[in-house]
Protein backbone atom coordinates (compact mmCIF):
# COMPACT_ATOMS: atom_id res chain seq x y z
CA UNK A 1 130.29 71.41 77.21
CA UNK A 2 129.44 70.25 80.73
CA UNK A 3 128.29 71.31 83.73
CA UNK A 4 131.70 72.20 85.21
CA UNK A 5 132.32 74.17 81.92
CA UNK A 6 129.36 76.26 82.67
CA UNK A 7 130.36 76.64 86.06
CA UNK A 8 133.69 77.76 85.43
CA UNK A 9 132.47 80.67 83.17
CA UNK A 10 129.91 81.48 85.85
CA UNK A 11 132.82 81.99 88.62
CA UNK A 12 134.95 83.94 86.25
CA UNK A 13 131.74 86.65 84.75
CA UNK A 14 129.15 86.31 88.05
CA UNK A 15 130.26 90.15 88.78
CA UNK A 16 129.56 91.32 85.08
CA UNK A 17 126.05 89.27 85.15
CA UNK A 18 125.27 90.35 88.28
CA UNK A 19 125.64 93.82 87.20
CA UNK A 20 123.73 93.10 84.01
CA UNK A 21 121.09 91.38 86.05
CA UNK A 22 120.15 94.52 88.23
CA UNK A 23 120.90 97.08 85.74
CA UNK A 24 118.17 95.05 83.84
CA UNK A 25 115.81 95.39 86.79
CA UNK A 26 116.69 99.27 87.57
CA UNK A 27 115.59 99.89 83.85
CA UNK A 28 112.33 98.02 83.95
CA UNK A 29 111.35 99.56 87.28
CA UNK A 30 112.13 102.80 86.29
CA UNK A 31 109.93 102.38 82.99
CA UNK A 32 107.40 101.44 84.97
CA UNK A 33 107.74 104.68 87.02
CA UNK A 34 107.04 107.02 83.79
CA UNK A 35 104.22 104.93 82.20
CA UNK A 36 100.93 106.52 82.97
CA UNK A 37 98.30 105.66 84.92
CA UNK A 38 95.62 104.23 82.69
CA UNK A 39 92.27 103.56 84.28
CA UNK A 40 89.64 101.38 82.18
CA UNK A 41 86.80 100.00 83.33
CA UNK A 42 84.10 97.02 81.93
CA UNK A 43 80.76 96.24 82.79
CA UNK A 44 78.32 93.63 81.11
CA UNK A 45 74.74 93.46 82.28
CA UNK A 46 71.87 91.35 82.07
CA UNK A 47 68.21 93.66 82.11
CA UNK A 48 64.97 90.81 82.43
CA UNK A 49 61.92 91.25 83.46
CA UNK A 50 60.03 88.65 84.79
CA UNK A 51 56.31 88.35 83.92
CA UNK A 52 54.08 85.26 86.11
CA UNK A 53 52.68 82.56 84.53
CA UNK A 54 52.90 81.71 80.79
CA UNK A 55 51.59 84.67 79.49
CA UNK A 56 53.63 85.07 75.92
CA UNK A 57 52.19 89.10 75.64
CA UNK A 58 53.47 89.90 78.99
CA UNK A 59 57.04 88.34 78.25
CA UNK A 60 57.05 89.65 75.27
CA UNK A 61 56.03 93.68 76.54
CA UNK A 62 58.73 92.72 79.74
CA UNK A 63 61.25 92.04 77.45
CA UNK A 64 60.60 95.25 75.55
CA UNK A 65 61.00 97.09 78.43
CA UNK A 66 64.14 95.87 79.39
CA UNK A 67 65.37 96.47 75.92
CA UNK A 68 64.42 99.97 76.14
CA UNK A 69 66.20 100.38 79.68
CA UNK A 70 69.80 98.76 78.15
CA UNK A 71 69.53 101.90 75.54
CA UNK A 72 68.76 104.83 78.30
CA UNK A 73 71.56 103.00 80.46
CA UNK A 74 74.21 103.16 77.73
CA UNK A 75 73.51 106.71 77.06
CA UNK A 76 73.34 107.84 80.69
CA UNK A 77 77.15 106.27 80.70
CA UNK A 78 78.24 108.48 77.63
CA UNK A 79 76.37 111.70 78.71
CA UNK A 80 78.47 114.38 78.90
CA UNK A 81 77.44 115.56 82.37
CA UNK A 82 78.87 111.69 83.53
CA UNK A 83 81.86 112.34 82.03
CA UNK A 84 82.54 115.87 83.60
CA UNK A 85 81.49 114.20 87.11
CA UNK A 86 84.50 111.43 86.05
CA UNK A 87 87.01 114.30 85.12
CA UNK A 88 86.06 116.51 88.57
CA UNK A 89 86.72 113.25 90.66
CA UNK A 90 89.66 111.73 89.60
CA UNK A 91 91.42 114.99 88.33
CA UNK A 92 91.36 114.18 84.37
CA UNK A 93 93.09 116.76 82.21
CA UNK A 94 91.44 115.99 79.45
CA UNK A 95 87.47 117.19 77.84
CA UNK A 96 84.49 115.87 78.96
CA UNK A 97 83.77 114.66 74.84
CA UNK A 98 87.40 112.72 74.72
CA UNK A 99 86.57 111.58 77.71
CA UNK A 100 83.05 110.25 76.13
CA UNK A 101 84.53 108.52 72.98
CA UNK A 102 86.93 106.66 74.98
């Protein structure tokens, strides 16, 4: 087959794929439409502390402490009182400990 082949089966079906075309469309927009919203949200940190000089101890107890921090940071974000804060503001129906494990 050639090119006027193609083009002959093109003028004698353009109607039916044209049809097919936004029927395809209509359907994919309209599935779009009932999906719903999902909201998701990432975050990735870096904690240091700096310490002057070359003072390994101080390092050391700076790096500790920033340790320490990334642990009461992750829990503040899965406390339950975040998560009803979450499900007040953007009008969740769903519990404050789904909410949590998600």
């Amino acid at each position: 087959m050639d090119l006027r082949h193609y083009l002959r089966i093109f003028r004698a079906h353009w109607l039916g794929m044209l049809i097919l075309v936004v029927s395809a469309l209509a359907v994919a927009f309209g599935w779009t439409l009932l999906q719903p919203k999902i909201y998701a949200a990432d975050t990735t940190a870096i904690v240091q502390a700096t310490a002057s000089g070359d003072d390994l101890g101080a390092k050391t107890l700076g790096n500790q402490l920033a340790n320490s921090r990334v642990k009461t940071f992750v829990n503040l974000g899965t406390s339950r009182s975040v998560a009803e804060r979450v499900i007040e503001e953007l009008g969740l129906d769903t519990s404050p400990s789904g909410w949590s494990r998600r």
